[in-house]
PDB file of N, CA and C in Angstrom:
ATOM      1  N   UNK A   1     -33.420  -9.772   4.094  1.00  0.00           N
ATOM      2  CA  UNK A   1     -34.400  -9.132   4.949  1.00  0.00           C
ATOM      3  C   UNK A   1     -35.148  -8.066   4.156  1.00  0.00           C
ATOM      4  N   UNK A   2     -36.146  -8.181   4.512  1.00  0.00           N
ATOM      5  CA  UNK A   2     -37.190  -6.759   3.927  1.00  0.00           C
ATOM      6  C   UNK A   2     -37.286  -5.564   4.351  1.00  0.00           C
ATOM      7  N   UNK A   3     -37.323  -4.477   3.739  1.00  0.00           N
ATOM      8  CA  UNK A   3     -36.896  -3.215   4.085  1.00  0.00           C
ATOM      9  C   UNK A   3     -38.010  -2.819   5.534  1.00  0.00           C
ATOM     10  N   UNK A   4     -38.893  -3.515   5.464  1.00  0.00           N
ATOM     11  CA  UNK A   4     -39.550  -3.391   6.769  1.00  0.00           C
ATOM     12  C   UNK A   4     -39.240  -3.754   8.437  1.00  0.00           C
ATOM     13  N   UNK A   5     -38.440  -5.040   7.807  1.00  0.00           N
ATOM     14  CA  UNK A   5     -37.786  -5.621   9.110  1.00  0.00           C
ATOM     15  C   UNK A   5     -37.124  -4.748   9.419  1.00  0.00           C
ATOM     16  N   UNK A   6     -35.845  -4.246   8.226  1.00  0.00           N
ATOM     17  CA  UNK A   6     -35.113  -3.953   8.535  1.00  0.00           C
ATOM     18  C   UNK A   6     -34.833  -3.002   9.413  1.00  0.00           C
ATOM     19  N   UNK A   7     -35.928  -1.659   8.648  1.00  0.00           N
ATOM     20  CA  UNK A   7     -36.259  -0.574   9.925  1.00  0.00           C
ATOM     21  C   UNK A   7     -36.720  -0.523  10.785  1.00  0.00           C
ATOM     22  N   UNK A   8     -37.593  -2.074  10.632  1.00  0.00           N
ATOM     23  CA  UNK A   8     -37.530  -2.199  12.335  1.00  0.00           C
ATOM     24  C   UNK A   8     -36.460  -2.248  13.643  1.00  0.00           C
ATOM     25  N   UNK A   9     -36.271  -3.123  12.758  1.00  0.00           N
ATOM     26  CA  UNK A   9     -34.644  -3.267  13.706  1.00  0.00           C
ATOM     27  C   UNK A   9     -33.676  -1.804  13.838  1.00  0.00           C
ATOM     28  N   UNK A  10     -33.596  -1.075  12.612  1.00  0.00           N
ATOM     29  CA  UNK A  10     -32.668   0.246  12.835  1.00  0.00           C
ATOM     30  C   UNK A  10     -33.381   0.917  14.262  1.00  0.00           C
ATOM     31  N   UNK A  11     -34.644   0.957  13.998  1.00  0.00           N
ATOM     32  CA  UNK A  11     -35.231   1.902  15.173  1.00  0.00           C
ATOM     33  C   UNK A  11     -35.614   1.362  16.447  1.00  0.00           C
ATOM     34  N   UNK A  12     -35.590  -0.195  16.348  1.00  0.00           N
ATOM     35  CA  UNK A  12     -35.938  -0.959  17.749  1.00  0.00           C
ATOM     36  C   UNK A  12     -35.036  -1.450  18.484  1.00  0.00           C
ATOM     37  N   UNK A  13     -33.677  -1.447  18.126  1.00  0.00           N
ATOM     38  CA  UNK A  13     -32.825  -1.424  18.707  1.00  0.00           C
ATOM     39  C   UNK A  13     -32.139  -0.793  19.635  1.00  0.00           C
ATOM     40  N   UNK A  14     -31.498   0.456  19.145  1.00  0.00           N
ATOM     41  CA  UNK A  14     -31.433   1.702  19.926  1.00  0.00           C
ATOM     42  C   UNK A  14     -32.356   2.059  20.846  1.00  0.00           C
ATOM     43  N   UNK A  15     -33.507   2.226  20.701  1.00  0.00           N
ATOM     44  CA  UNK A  15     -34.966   2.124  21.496  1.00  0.00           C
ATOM     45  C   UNK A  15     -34.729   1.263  22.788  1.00  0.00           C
ATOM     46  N   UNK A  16     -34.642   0.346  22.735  1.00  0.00           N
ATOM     47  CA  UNK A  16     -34.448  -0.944  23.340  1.00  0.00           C
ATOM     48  C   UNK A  16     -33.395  -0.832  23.981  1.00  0.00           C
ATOM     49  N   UNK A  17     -32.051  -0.801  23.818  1.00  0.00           N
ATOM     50  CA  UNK A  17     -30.955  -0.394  24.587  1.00  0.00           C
ATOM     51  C   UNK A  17     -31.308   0.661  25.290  1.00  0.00           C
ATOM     52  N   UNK A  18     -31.935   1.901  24.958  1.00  0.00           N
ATOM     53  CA  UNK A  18     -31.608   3.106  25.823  1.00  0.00           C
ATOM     54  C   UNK A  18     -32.226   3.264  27.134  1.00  0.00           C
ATOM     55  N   UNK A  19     -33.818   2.347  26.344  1.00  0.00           N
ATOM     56  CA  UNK A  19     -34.549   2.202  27.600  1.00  0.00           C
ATOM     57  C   UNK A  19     -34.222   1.200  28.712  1.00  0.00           C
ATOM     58  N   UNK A  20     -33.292  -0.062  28.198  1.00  0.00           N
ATOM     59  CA  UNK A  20     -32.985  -1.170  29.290  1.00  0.00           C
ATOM     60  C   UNK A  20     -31.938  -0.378  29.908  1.00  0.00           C
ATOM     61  N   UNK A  21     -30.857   0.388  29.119  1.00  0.00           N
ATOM     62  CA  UNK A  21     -29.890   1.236  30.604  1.00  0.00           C
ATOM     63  C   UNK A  21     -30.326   2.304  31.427  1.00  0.00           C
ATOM     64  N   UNK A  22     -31.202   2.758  31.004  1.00  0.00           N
ATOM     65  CA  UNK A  22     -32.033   3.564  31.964  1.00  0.00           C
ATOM     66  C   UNK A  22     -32.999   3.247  32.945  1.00  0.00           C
ATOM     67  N   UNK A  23     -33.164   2.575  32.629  1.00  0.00           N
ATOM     68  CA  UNK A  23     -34.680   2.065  33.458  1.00  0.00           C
ATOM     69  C   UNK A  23     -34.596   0.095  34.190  1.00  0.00           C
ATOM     70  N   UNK A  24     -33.918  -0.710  33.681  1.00  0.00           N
ATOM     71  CA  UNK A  24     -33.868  -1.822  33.773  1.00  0.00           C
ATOM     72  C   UNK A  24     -34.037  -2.402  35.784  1.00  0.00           C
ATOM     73  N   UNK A  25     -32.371  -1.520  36.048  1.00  0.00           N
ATOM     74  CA  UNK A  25     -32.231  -1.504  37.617  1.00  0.00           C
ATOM     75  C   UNK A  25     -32.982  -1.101  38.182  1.00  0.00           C
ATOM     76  N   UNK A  26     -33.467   0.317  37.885  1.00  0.00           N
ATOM     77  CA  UNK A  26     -34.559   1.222  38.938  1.00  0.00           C
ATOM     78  C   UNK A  26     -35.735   1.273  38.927  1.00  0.00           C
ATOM     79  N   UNK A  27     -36.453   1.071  37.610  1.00  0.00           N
ATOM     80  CA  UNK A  27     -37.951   1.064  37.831  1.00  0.00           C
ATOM     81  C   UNK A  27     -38.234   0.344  36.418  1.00  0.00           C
ATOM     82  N   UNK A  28     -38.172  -1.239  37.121  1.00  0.00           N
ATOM     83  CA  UNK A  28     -38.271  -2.245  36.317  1.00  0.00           C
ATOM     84  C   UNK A  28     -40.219  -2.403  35.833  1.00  0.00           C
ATOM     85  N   UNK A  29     -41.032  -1.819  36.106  1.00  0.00           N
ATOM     86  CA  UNK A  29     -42.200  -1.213  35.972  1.00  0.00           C
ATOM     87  C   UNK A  29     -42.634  -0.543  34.960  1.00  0.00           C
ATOM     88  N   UNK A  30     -41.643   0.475  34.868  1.00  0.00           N
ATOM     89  CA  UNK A  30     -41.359   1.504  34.271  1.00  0.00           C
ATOM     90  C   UNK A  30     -41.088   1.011  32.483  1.00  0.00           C
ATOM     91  N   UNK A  31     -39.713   0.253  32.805  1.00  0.00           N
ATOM     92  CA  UNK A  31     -39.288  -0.301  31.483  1.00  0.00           C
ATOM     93  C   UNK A  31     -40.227  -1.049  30.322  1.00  0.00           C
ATOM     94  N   UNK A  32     -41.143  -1.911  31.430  1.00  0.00           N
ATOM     95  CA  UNK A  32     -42.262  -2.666  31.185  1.00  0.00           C
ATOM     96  C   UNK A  32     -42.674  -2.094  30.162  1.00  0.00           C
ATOM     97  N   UNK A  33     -43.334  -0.897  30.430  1.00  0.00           N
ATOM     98  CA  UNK A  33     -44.526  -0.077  29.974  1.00  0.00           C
ATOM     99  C   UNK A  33     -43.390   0.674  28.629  1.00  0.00           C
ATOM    100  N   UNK A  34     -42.377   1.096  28.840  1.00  0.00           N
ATOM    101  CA  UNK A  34     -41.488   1.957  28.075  1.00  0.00           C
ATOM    102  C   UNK A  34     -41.665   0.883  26.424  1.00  0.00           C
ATOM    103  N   UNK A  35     -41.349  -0.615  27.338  1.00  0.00           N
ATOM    104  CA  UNK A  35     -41.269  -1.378  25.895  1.00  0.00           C
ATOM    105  C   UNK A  35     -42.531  -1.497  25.353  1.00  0.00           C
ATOM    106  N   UNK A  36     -43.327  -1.672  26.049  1.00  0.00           N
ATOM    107  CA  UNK A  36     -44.683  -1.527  25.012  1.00  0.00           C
ATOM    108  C   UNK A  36     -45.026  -0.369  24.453  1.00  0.00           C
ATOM    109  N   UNK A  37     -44.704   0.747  24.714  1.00  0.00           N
ATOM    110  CA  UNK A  37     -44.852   1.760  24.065  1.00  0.00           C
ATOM    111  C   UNK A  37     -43.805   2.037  22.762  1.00  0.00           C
ATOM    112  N   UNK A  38     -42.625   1.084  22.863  1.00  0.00           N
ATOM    113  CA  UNK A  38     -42.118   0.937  22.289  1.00  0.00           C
ATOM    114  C   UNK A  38     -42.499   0.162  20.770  1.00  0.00           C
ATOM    115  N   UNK A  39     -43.363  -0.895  21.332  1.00  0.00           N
ATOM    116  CA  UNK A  39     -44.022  -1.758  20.007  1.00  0.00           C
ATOM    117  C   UNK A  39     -44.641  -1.489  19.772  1.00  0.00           C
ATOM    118  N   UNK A  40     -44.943  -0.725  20.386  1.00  0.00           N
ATOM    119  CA  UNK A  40     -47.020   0.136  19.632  1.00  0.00           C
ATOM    120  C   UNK A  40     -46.526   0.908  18.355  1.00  0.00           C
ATOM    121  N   UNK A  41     -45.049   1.905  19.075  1.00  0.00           N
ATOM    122  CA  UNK A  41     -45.056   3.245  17.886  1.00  0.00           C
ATOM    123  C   UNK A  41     -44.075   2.038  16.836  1.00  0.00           C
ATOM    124  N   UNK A  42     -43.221   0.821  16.803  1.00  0.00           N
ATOM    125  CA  UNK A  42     -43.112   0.543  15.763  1.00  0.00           C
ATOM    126  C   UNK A  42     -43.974  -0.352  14.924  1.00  0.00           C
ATOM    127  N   UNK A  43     -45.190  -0.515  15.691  1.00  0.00           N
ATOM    128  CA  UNK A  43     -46.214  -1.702  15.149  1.00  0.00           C
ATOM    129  C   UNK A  43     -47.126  -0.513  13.956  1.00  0.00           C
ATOM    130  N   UNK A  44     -47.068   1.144  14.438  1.00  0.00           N
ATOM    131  CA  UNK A  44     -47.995   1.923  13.787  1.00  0.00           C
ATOM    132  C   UNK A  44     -46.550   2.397  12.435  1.00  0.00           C
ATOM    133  N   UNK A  45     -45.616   2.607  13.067  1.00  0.00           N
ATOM    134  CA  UNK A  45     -44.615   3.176  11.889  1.00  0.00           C
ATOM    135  C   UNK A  45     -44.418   1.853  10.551  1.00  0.00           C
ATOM    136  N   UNK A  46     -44.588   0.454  10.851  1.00  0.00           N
ATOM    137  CA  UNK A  46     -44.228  -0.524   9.805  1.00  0.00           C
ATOM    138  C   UNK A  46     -46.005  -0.438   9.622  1.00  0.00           C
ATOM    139  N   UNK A  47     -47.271  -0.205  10.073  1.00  0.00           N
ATOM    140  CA  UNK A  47     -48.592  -0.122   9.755  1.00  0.00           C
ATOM    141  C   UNK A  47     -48.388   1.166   8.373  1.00  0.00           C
ATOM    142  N   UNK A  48     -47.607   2.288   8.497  1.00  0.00           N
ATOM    143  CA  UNK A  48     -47.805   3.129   7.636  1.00  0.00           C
ATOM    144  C   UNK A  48     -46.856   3.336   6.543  1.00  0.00           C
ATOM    145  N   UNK A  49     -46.045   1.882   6.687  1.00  0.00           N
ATOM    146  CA  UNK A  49     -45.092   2.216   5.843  1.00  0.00           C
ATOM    147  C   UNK A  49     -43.757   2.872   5.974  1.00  0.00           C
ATOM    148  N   UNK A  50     -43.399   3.532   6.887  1.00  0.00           N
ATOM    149  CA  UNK A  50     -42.870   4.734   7.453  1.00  0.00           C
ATOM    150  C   UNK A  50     -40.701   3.618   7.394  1.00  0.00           C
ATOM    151  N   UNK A  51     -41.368   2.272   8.119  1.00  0.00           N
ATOM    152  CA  UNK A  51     -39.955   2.351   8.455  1.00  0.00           C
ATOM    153  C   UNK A  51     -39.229   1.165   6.998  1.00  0.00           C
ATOM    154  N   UNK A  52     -40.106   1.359   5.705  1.00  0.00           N
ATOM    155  CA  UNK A  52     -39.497   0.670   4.814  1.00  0.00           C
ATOM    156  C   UNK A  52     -38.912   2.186   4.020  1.00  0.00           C
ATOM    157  N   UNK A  53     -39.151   3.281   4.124  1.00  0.00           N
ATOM    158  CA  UNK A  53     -38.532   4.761   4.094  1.00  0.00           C
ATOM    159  C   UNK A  53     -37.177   4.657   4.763  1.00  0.00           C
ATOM    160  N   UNK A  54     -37.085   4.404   6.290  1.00  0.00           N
ATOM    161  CA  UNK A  54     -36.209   4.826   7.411  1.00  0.00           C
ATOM    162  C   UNK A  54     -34.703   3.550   6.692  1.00  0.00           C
ATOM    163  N   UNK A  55     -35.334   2.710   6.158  1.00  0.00           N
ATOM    164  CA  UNK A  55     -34.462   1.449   6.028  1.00  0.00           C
ATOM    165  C   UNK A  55     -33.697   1.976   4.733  1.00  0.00           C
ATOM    166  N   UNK A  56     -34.290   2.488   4.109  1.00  0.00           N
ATOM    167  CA  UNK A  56     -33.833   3.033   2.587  1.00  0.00           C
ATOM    168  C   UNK A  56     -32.964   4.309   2.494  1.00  0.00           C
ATOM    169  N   UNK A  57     -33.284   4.670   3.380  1.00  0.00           N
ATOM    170  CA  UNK A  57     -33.064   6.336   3.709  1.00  0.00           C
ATOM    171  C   UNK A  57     -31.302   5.893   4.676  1.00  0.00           C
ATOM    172  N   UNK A  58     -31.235   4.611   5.564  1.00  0.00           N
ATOM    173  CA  UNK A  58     -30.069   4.916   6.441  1.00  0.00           C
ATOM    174  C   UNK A  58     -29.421   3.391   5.629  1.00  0.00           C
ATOM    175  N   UNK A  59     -29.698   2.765   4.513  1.00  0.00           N
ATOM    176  CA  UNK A  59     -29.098   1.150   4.492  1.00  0.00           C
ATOM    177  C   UNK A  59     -28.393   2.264   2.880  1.00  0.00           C
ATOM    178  N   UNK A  60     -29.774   3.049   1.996  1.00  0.00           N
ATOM    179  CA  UNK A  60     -29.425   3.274   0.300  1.00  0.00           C
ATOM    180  C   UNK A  60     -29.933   1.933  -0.422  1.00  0.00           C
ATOM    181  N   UNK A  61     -30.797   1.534   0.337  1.00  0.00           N
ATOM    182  CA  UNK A  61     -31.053   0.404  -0.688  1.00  0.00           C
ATOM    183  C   UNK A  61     -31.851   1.029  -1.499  1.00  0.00           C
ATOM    184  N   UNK A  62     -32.288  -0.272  -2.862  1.00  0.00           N
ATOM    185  CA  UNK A  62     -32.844   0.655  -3.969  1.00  0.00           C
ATOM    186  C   UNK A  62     -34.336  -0.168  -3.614  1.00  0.00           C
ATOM    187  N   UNK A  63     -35.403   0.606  -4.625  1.00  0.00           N
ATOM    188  CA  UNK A  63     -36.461  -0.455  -4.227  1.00  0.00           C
ATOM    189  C   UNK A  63     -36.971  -0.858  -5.407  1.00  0.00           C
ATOM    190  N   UNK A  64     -37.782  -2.329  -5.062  1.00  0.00           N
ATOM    191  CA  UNK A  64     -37.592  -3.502  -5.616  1.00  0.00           C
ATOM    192  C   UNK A  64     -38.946  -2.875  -6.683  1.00  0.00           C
ATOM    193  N   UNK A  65     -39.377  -1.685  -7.031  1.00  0.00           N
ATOM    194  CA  UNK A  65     -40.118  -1.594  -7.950  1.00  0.00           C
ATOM    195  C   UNK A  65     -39.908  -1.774  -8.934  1.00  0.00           C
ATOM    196  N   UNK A  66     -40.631  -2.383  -9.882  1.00  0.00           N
ATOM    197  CA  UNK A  66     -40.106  -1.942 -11.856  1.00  0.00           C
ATOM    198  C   UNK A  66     -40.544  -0.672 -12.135  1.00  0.00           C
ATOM    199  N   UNK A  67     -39.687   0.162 -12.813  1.00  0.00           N
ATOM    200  CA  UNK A  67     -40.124   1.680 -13.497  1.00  0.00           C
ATOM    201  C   UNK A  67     -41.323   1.102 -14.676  1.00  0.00           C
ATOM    202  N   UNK A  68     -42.112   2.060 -14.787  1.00  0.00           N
ATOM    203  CA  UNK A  68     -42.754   1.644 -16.138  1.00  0.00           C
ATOM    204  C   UNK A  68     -41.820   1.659 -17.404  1.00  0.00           C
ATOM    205  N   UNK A  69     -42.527   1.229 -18.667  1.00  0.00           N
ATOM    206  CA  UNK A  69     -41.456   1.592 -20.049  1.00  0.00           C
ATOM    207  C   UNK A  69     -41.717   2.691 -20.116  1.00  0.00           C
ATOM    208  N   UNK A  70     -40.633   3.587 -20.943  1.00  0.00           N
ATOM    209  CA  UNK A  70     -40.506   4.954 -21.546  1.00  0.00           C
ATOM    210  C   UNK A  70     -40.803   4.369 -23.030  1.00  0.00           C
ATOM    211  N   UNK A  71     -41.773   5.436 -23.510  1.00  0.00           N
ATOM    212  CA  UNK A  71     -41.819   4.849 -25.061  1.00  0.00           C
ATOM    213  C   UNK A  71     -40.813   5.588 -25.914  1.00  0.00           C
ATOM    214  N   UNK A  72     -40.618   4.880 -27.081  1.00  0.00           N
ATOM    215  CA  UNK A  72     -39.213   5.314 -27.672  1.00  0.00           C
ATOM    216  C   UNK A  72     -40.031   5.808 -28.737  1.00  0.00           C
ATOM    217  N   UNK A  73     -39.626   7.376 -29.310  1.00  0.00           N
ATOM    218  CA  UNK A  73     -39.631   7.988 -30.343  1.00  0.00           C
ATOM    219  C   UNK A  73     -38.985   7.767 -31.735  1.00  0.00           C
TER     220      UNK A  73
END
């Protein structure tokens, strides 16, 4: 998985649970709207980059950049 999914999932999960036990029974309306507000802020956080940070920051993965060379003296 890509560090993007991934934080998706770290942060859409929890999200997702807290709002279906809160809201699911009583104001099934409510939840509706909760989850789309839900995909908006992770559709703008993986738009800015934000949750391939969040994935790195809570998994330690390393990232898949190459360093440039160091020139040798």
């Amino acid at each position: 998985m890509t560090p993007k999914i991934l934080g998706i999932v770290i942060l859409g999960l929890p999200l997702l649970l807290v709002a279906w036990a809160a809201l699911w029974r009583r104001h099934r309306p409510v939840f509706y709207f909760a989850l789309a507000l839900i995909v908006v802020a992770l559709g703008y956080l993986a738009a800015t980059g934000a949750t391939d940070d969040i994935a790195q920051a809570v998994l330690g993965a390393t990232s898949n950049s190459v360093s440039a060379p160091q020139p040798q003296n």
